[in-house]
PDB file of N, CA and C in Angstrom:
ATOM      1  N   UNK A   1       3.835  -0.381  -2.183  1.00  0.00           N
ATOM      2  CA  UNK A   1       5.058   0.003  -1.544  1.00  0.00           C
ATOM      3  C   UNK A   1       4.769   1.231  -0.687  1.00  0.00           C
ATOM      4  N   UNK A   2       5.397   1.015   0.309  1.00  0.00           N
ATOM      5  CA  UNK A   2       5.410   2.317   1.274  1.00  0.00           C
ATOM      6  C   UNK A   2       6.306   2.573   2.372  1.00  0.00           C
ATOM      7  N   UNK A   3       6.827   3.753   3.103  1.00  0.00           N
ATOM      8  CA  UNK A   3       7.781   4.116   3.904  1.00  0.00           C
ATOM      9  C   UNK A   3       6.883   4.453   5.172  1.00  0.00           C
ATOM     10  N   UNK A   4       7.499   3.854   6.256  1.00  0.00           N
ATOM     11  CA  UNK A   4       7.270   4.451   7.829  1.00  0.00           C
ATOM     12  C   UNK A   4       8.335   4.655   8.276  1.00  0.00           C
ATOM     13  N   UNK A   5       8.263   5.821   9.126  1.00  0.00           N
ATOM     14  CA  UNK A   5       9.529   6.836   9.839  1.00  0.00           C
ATOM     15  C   UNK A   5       9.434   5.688  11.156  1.00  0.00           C
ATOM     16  N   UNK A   6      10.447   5.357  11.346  1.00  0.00           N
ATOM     17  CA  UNK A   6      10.618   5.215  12.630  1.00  0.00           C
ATOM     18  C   UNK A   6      11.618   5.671  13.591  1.00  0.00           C
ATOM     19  N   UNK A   7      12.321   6.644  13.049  1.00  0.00           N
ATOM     20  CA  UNK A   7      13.192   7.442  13.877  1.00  0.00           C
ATOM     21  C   UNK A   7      12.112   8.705  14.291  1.00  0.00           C
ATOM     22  N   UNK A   8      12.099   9.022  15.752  1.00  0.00           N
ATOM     23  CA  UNK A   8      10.994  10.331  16.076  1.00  0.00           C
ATOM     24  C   UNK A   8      12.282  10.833  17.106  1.00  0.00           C
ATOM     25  N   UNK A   9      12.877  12.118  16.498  1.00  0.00           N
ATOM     26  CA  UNK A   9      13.647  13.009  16.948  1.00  0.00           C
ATOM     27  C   UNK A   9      13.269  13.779  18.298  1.00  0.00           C
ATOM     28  N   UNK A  10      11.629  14.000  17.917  1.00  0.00           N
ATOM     29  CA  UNK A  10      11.398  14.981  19.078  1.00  0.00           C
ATOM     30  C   UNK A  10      10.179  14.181  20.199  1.00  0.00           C
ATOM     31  N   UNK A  11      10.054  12.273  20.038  1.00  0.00           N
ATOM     32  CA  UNK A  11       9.667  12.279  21.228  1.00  0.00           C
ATOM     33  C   UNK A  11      10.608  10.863  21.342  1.00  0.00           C
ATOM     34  N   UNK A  12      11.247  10.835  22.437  1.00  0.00           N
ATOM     35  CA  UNK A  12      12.582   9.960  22.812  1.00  0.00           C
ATOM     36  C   UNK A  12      11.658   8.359  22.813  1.00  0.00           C
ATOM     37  N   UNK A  13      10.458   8.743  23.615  1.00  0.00           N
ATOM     38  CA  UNK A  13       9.819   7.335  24.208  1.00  0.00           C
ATOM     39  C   UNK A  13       8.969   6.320  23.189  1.00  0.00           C
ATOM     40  N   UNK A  14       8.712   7.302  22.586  1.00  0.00           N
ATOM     41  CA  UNK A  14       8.166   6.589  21.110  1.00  0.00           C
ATOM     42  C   UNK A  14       9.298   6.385  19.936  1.00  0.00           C
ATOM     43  N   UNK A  15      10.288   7.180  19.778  1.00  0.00           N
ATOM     44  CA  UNK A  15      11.516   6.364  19.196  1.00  0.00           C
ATOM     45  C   UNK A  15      12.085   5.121  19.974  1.00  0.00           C
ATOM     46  N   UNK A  16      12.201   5.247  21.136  1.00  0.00           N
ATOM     47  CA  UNK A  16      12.539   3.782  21.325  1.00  0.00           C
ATOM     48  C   UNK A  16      11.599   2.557  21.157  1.00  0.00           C
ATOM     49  N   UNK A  17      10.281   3.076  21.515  1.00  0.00           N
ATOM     50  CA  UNK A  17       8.876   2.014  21.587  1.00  0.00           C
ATOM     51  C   UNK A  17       9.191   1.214  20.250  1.00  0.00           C
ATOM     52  N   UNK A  18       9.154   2.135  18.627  1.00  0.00           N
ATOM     53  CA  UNK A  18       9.493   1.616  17.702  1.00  0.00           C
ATOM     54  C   UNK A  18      10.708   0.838  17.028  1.00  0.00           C
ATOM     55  N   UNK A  19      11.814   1.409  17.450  1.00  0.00           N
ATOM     56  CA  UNK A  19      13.039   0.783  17.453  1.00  0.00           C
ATOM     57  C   UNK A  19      13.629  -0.493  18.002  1.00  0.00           C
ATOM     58  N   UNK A  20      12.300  -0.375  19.239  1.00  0.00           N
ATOM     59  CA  UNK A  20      12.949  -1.839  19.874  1.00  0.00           C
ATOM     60  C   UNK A  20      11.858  -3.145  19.045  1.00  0.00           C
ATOM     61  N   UNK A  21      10.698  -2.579  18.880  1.00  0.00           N
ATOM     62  CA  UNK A  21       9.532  -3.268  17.803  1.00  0.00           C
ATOM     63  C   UNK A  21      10.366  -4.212  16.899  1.00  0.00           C
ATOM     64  N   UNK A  22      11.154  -2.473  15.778  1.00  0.00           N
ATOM     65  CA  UNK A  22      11.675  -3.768  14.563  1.00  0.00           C
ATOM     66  C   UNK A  22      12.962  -4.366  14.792  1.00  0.00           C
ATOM     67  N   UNK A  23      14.033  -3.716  16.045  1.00  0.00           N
ATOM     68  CA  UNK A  23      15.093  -4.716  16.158  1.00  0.00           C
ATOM     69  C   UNK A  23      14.405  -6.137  16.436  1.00  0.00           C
ATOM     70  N   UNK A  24      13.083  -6.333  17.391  1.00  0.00           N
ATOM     71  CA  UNK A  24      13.354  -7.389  17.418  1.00  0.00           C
ATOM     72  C   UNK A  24      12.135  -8.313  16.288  1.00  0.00           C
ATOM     73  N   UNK A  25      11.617  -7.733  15.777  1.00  0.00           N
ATOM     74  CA  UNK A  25      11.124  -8.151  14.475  1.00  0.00           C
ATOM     75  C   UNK A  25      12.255  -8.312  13.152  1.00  0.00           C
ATOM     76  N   UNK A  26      13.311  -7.805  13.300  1.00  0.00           N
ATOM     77  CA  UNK A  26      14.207  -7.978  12.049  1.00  0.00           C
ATOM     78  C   UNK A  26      15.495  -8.349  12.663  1.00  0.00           C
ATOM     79  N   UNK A  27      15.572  -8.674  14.258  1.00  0.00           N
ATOM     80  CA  UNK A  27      17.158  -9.213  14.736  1.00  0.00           C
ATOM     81  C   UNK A  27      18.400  -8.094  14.478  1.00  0.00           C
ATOM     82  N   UNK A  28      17.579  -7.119  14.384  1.00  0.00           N
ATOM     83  CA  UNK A  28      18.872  -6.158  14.550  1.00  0.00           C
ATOM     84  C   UNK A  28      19.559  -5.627  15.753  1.00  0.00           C
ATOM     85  N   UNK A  29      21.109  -5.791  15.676  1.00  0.00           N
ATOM     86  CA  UNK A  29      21.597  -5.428  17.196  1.00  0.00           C
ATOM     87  C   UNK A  29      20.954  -3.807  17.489  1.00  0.00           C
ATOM     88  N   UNK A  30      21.296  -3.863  19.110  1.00  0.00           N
ATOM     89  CA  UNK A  30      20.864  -2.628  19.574  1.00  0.00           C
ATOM     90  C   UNK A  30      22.017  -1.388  19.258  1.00  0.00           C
ATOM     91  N   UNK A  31      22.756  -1.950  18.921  1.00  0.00           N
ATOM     92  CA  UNK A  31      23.698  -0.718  18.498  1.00  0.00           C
ATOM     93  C   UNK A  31      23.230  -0.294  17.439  1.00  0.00           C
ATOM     94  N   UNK A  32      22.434  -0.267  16.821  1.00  0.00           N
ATOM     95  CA  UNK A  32      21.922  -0.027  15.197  1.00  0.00           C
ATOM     96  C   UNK A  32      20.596   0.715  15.378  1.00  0.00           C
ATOM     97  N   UNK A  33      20.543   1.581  14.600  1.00  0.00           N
ATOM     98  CA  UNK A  33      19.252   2.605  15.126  1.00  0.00           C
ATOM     99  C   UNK A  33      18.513   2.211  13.186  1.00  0.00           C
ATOM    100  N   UNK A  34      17.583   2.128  12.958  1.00  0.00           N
ATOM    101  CA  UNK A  34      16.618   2.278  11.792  1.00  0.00           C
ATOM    102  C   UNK A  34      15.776   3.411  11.508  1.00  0.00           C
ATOM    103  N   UNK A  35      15.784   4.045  10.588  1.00  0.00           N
ATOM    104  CA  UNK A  35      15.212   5.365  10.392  1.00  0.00           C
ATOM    105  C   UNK A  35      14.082   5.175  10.083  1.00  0.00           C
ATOM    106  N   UNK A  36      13.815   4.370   8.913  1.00  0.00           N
ATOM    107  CA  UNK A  36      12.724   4.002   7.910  1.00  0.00           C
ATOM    108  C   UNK A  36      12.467   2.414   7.615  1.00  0.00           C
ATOM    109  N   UNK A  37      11.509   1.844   7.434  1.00  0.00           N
ATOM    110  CA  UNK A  37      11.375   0.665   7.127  1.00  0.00           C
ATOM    111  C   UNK A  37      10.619   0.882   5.655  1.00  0.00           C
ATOM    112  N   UNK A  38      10.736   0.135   4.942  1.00  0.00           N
ATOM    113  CA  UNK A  38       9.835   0.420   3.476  1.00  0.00           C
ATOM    114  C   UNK A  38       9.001  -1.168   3.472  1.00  0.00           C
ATOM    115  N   UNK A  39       8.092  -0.911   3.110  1.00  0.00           N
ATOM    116  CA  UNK A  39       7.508  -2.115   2.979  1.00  0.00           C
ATOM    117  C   UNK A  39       7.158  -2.376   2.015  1.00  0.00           C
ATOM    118  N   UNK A  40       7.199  -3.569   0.773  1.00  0.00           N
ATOM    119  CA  UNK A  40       7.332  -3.897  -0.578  1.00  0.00           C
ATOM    120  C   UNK A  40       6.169  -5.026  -0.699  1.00  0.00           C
ATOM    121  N   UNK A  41       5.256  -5.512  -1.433  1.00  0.00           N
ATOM    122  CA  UNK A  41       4.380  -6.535  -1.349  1.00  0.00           C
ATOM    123  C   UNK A  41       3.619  -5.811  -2.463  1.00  0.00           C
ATOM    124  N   UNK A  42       2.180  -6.851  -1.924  1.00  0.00           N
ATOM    125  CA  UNK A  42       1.097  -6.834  -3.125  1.00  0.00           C
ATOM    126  C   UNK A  42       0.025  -6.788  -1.876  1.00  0.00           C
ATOM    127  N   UNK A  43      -1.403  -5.854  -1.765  1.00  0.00           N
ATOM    128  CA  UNK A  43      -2.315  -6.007  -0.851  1.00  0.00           C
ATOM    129  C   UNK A  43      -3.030  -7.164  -1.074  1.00  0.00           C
ATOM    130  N   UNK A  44      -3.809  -7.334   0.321  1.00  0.00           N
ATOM    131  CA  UNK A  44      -4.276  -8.777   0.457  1.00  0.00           C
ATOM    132  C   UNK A  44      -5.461  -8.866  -0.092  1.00  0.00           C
ATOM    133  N   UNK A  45      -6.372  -7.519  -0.074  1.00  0.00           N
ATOM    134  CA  UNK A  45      -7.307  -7.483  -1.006  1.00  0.00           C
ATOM    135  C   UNK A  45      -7.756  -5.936  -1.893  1.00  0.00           C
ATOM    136  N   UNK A  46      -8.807  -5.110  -2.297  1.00  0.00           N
ATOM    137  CA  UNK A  46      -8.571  -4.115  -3.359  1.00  0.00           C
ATOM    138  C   UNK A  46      -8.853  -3.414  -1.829  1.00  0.00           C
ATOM    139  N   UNK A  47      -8.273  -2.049  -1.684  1.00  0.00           N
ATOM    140  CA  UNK A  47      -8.553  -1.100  -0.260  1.00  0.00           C
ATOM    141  C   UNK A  47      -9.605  -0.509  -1.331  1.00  0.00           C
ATOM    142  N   UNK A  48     -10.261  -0.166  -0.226  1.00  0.00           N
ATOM    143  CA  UNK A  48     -12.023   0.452  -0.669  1.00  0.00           C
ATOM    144  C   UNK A  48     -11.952   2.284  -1.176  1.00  0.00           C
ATOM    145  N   UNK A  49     -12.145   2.272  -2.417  1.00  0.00           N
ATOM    146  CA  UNK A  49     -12.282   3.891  -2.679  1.00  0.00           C
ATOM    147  C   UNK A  49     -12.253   5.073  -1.711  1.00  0.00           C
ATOM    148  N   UNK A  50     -11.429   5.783  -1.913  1.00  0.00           N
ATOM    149  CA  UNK A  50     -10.988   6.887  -1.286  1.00  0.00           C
ATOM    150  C   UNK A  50     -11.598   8.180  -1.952  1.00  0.00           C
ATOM    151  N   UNK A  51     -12.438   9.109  -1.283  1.00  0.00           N
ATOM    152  CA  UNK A  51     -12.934  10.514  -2.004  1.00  0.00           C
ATOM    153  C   UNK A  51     -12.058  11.104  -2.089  1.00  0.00           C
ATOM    154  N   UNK A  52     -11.434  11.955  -3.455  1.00  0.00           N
ATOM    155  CA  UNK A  52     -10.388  12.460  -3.712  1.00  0.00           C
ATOM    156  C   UNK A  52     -11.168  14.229  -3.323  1.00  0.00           C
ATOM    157  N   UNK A  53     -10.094  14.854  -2.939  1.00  0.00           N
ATOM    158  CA  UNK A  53     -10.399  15.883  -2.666  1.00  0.00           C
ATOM    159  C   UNK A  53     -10.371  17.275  -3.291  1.00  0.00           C
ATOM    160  N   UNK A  54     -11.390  17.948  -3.574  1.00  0.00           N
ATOM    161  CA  UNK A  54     -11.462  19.288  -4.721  1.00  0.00           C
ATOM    162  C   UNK A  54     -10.404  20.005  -4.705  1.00  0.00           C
ATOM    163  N   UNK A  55     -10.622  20.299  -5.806  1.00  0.00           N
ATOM    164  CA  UNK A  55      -9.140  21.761  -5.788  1.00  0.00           C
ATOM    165  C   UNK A  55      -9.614  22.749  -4.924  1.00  0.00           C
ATOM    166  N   UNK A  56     -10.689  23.084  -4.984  1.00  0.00           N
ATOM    167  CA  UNK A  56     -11.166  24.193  -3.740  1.00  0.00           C
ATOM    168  C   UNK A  56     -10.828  23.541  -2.414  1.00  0.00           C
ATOM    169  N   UNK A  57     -11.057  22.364  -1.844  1.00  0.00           N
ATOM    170  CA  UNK A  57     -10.523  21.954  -0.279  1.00  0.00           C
ATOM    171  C   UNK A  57      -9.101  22.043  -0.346  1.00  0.00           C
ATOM    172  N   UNK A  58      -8.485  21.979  -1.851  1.00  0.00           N
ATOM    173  CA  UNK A  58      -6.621  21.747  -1.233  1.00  0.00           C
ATOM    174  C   UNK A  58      -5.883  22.526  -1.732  1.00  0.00           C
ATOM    175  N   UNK A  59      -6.249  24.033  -2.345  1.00  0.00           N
ATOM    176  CA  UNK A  59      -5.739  24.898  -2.970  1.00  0.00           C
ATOM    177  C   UNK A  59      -5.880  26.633  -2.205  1.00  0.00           C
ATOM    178  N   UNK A  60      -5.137  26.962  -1.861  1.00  0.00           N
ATOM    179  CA  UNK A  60      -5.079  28.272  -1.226  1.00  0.00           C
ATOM    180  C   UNK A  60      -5.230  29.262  -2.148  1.00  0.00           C
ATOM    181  N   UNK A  61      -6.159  30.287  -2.332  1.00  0.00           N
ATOM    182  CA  UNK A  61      -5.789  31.402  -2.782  1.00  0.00           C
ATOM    183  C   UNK A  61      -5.603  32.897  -2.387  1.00  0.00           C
ATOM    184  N   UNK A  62      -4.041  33.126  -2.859  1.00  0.00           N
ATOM    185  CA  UNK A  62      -3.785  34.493  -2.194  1.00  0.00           C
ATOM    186  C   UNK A  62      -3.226  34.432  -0.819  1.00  0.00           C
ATOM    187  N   UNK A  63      -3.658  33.838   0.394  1.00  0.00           N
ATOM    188  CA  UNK A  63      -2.878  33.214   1.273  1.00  0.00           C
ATOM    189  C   UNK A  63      -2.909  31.969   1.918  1.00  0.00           C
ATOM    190  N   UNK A  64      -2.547  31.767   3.040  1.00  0.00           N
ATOM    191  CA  UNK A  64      -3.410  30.706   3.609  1.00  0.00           C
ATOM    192  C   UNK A  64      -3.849  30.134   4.171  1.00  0.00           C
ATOM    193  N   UNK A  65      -4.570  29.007   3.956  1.00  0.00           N
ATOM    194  CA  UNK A  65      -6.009  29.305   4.117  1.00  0.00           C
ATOM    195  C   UNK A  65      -7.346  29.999   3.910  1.00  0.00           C
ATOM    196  N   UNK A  66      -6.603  30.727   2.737  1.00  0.00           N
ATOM    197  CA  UNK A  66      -7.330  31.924   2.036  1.00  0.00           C
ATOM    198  C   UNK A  66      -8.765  31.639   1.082  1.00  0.00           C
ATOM    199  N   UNK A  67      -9.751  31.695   1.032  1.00  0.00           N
ATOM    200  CA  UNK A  67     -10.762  31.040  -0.020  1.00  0.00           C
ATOM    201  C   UNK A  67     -10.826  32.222  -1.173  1.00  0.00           C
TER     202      UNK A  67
END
């Protein structure tokens, strides 16, 4: 499961690029704006291991960006 924004506030041309995408992928009138689409399923196959990242790369100390 997962969420994509498709409302973009601060660039007009790419909110519409997307908006007009899933009206006409989902038949929604144009009077109807979509914020978010969620997408629900099962993957098609296992996605390949991801390196999880140290507490030292994702932890600030003191300020930040601070080591």
């Amino acid at each position: 499961m997962g969420w994509s924004a498709i409302y973009q506030s601060d660039n007009p041309e790419e909110d519409e690029r997307r908006q007009s995408a899933v009206r006409e992928l989902m038949s929604i009138p144009k009077s109807l704006k979509a914020p978010i689409v969620l997408g629900l399923g099962y993957p098609e196959g296992q996605p390949a291991r991801r390196k999880m990242a140290t507490l030292e790369e994702t932890v600030s100390w003191e300020r930040y960006g601070g080591k």
